[in-house]
PDB file of N, CA and C in Angstrom:
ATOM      1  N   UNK A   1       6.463 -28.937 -14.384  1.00  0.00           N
ATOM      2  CA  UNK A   1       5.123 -28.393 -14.262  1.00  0.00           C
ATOM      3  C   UNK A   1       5.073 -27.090 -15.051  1.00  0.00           C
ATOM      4  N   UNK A   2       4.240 -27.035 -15.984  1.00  0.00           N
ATOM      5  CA  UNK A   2       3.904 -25.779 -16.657  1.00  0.00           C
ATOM      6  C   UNK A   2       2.553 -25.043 -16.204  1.00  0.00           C
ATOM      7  N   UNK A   3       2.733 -23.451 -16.273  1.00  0.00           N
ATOM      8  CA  UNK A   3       1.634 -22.792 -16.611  1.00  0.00           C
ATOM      9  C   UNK A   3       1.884 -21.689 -15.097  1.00  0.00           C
ATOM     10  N   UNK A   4       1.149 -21.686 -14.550  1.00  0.00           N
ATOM     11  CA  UNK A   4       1.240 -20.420 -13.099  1.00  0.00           C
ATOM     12  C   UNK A   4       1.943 -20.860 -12.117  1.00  0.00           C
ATOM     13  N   UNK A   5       2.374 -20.193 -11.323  1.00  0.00           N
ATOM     14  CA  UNK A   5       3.261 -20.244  -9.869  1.00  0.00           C
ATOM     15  C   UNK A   5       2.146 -20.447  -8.954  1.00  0.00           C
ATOM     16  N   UNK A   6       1.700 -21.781  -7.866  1.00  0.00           N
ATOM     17  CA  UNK A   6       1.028 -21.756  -7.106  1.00  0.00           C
ATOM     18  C   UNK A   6       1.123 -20.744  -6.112  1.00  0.00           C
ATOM     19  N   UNK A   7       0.289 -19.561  -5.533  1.00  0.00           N
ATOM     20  CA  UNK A   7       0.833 -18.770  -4.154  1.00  0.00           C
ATOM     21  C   UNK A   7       1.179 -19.033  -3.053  1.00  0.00           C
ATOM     22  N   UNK A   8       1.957 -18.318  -2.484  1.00  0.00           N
ATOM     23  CA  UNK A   8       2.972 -18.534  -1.143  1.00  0.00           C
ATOM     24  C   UNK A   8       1.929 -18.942  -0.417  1.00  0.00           C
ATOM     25  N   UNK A   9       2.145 -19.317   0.726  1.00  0.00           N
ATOM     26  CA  UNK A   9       1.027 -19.495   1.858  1.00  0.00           C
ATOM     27  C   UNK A   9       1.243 -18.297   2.887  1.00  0.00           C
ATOM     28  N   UNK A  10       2.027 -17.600   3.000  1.00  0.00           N
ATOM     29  CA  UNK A  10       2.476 -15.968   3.592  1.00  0.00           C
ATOM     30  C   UNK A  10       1.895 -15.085   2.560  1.00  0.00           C
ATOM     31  N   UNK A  11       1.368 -14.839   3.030  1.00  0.00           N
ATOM     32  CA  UNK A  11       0.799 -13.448   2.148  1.00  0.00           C
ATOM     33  C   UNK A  11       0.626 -12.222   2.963  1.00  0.00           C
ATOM     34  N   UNK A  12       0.571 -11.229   2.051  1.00  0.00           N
ATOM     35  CA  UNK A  12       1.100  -9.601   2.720  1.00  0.00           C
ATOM     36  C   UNK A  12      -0.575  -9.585   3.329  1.00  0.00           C
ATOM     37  N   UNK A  13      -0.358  -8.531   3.893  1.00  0.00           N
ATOM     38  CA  UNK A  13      -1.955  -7.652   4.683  1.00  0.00           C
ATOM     39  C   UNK A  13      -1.869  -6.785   4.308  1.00  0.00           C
ATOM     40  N   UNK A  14      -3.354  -6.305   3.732  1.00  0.00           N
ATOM     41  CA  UNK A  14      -3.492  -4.914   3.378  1.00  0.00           C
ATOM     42  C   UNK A  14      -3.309  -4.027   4.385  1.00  0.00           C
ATOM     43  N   UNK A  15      -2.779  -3.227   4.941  1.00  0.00           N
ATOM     44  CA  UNK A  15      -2.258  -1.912   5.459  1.00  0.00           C
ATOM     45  C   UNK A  15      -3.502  -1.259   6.476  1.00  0.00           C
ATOM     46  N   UNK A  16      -3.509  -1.520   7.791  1.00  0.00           N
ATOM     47  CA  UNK A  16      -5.396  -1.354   7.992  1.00  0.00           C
ATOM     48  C   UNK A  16      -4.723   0.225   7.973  1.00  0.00           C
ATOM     49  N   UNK A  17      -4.264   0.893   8.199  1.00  0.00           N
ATOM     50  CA  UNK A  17      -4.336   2.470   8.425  1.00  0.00           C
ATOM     51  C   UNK A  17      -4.749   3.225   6.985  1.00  0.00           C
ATOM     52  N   UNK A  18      -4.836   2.788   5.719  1.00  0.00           N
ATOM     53  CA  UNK A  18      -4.569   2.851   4.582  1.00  0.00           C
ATOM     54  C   UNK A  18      -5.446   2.305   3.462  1.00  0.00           C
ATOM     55  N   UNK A  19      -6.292   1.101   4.297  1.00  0.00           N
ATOM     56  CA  UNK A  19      -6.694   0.042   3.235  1.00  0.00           C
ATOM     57  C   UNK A  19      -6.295  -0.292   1.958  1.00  0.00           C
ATOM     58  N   UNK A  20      -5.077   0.026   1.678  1.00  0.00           N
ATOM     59  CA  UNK A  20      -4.081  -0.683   0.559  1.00  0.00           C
ATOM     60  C   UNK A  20      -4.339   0.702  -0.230  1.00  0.00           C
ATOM     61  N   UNK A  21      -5.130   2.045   0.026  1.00  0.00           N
ATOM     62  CA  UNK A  21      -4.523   3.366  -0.970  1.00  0.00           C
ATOM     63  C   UNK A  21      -3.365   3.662  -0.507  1.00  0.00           C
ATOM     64  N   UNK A  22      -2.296   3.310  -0.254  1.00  0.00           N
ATOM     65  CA  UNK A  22      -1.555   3.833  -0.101  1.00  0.00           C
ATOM     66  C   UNK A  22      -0.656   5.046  -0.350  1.00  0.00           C
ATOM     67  N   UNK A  23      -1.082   6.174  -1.391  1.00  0.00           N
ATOM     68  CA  UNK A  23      -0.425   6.752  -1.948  1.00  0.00           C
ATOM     69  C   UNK A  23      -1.808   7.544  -2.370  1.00  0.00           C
ATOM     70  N   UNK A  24      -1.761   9.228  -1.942  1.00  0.00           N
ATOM     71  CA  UNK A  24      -2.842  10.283  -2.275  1.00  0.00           C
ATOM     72  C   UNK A  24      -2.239  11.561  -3.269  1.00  0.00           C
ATOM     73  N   UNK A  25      -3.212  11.802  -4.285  1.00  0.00           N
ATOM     74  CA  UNK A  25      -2.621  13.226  -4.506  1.00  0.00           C
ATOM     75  C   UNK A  25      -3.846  13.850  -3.974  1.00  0.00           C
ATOM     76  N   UNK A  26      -2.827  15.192  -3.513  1.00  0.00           N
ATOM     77  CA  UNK A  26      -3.921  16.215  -2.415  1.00  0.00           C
ATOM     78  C   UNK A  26      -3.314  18.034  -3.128  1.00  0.00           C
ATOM     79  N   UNK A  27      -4.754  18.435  -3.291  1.00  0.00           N
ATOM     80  CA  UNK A  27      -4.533  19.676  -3.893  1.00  0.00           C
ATOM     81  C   UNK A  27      -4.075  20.654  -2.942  1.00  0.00           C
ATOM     82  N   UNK A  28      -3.160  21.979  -2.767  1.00  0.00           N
ATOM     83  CA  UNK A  28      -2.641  22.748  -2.249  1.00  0.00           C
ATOM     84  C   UNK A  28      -3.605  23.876  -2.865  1.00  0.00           C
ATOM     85  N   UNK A  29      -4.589  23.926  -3.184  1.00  0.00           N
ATOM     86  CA  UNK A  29      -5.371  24.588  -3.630  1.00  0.00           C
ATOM     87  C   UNK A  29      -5.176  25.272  -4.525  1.00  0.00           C
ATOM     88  N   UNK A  30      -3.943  25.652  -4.782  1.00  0.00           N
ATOM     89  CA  UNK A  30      -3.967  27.087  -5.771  1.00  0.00           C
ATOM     90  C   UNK A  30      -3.247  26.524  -7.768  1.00  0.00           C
ATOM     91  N   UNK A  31      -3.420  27.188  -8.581  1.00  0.00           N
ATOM     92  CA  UNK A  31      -2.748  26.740  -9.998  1.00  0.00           C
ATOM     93  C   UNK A  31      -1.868  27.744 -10.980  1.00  0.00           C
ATOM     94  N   UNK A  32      -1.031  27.131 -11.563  1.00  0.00           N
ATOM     95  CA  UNK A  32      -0.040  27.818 -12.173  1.00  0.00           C
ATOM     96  C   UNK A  32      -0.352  28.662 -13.400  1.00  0.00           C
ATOM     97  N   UNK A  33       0.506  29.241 -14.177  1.00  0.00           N
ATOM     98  CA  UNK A  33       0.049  30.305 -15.011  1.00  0.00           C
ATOM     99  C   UNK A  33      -0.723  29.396 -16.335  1.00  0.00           C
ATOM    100  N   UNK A  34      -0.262  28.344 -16.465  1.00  0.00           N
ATOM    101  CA  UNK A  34      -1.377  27.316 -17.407  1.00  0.00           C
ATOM    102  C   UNK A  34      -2.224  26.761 -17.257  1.00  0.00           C
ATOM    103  N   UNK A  35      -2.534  26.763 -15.624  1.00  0.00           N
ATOM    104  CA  UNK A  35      -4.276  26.668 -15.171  1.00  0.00           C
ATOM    105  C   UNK A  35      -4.187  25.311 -14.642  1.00  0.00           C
ATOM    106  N   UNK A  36      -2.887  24.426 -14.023  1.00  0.00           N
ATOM    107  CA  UNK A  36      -2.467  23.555 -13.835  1.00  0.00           C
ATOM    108  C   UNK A  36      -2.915  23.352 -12.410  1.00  0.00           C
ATOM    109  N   UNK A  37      -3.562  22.299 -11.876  1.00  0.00           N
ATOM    110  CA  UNK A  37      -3.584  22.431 -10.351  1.00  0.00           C
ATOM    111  C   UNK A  37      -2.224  21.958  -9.443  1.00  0.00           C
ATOM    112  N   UNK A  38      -1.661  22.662  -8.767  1.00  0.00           N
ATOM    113  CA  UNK A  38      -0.761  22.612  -7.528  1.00  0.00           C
ATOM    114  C   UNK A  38      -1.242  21.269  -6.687  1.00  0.00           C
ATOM    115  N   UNK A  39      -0.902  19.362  -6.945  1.00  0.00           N
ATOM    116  CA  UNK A  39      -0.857  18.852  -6.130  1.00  0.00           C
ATOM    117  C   UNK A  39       0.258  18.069  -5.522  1.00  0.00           C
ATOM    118  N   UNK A  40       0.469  17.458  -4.580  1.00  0.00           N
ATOM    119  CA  UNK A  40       1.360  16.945  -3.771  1.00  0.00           C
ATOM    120  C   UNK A  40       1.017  15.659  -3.457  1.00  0.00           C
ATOM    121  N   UNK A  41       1.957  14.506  -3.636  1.00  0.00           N
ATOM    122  CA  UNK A  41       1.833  13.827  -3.340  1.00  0.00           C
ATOM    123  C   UNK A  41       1.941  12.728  -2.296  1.00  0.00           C
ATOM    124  N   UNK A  42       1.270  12.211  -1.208  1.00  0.00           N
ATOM    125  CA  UNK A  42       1.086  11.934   0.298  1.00  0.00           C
ATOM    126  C   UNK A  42       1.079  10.367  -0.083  1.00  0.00           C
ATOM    127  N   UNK A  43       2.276   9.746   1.210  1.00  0.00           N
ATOM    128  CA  UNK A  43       2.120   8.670   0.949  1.00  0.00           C
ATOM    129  C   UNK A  43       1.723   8.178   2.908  1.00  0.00           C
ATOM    130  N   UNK A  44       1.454   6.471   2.605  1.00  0.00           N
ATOM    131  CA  UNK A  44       0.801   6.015   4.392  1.00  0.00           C
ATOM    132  C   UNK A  44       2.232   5.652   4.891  1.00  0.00           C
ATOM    133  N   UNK A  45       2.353   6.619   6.041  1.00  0.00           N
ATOM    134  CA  UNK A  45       3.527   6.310   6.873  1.00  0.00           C
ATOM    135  C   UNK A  45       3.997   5.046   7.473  1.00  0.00           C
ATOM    136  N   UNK A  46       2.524   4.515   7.592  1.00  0.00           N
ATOM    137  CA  UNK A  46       2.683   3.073   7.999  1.00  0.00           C
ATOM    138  C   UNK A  46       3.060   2.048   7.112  1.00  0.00           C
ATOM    139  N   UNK A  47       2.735   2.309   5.972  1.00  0.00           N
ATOM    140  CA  UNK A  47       3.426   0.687   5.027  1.00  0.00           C
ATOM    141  C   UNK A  47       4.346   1.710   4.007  1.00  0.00           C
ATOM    142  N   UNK A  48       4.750   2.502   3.712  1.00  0.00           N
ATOM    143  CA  UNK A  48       5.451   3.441   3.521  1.00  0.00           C
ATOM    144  C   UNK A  48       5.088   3.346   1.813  1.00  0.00           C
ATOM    145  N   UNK A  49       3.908   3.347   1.733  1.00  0.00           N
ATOM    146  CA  UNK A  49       3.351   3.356   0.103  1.00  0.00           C
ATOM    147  C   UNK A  49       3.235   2.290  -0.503  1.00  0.00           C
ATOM    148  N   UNK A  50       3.520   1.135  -0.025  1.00  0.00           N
ATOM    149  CA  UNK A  50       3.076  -0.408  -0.560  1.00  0.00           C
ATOM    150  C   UNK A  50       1.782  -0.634  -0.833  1.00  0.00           C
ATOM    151  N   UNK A  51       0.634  -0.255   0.416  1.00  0.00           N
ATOM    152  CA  UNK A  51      -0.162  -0.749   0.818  1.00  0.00           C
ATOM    153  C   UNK A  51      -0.248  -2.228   1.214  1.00  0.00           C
ATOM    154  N   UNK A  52       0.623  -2.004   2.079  1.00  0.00           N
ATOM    155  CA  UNK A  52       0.809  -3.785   1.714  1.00  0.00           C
ATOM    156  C   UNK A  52       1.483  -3.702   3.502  1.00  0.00           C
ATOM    157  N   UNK A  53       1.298  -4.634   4.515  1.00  0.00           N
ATOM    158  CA  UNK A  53       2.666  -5.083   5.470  1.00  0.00           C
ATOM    159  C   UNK A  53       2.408  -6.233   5.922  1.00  0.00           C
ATOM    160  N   UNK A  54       3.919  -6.885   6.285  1.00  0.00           N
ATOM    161  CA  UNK A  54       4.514  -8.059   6.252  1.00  0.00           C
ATOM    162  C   UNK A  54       3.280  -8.588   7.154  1.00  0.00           C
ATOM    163  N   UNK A  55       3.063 -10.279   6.507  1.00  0.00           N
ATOM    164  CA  UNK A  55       2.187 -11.357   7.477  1.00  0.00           C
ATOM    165  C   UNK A  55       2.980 -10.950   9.139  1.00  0.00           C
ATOM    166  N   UNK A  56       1.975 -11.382  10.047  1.00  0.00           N
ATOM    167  CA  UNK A  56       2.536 -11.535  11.948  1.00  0.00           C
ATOM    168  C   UNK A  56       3.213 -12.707  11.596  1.00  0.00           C
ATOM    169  N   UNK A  57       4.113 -12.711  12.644  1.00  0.00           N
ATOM    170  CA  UNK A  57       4.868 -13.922  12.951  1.00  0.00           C
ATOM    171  C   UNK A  57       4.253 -14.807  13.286  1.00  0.00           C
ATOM    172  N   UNK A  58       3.165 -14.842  13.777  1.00  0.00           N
ATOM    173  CA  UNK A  58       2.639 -16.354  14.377  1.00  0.00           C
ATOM    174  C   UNK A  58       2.061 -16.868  13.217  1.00  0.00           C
ATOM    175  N   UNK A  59       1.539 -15.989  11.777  1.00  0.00           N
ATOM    176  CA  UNK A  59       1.303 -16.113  10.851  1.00  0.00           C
ATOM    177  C   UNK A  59       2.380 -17.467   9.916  1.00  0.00           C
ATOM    178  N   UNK A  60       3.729 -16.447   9.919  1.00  0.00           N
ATOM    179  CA  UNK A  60       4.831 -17.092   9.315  1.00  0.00           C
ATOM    180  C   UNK A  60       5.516 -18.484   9.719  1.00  0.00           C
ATOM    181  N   UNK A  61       4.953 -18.990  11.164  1.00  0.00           N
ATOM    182  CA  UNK A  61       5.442 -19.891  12.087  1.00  0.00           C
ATOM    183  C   UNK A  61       4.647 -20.826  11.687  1.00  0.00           C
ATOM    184  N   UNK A  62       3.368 -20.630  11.248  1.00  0.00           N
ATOM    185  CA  UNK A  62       1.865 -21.621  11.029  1.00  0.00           C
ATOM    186  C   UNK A  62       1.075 -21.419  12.071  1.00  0.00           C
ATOM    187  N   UNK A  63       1.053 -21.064  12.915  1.00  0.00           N
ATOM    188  CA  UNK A  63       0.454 -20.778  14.475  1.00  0.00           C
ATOM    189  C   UNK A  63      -0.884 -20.218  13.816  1.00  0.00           C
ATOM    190  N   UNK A  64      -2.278 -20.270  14.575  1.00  0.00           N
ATOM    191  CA  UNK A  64      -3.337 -19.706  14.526  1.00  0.00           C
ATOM    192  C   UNK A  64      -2.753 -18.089  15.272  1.00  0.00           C
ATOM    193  N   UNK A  65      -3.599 -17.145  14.453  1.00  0.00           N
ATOM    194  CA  UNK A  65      -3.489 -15.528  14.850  1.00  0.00           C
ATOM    195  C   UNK A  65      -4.571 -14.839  15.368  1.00  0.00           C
TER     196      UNK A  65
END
């Protein structure tokens, strides 16, 4: 068979704490002597920057969720 990979039937969930941004830059307000802004970068504790977490098990089993 040529051409694309049909998709898994498990598929990830977008991250509800996060909605799949997983990953923020956030200004510290202040800038350096080249006028550069000071930001930091914040990631979601919960999918730990994927935006992405694993299908439920009843998911992975075939079970209705």
């Amino acid at each position: 068979m040529t051409g694309h990979t049909p998709a898994s039937s498990t598929t990830a969930r977008i991250c509800p704490n996060c909605d799949g941004f997983a990953t923020a830059a956030v200004s510290s307000g202040g800038r350096d002597p080249r006028g550069h802004l000071h930001t930091i970068t914040v990631v979601c504790p919960a999918c730990h920057g994927t935006g992405t977490l694993p299908a439920r098990a009843a998911q992975l089993v075939g079970g209705r969720a």
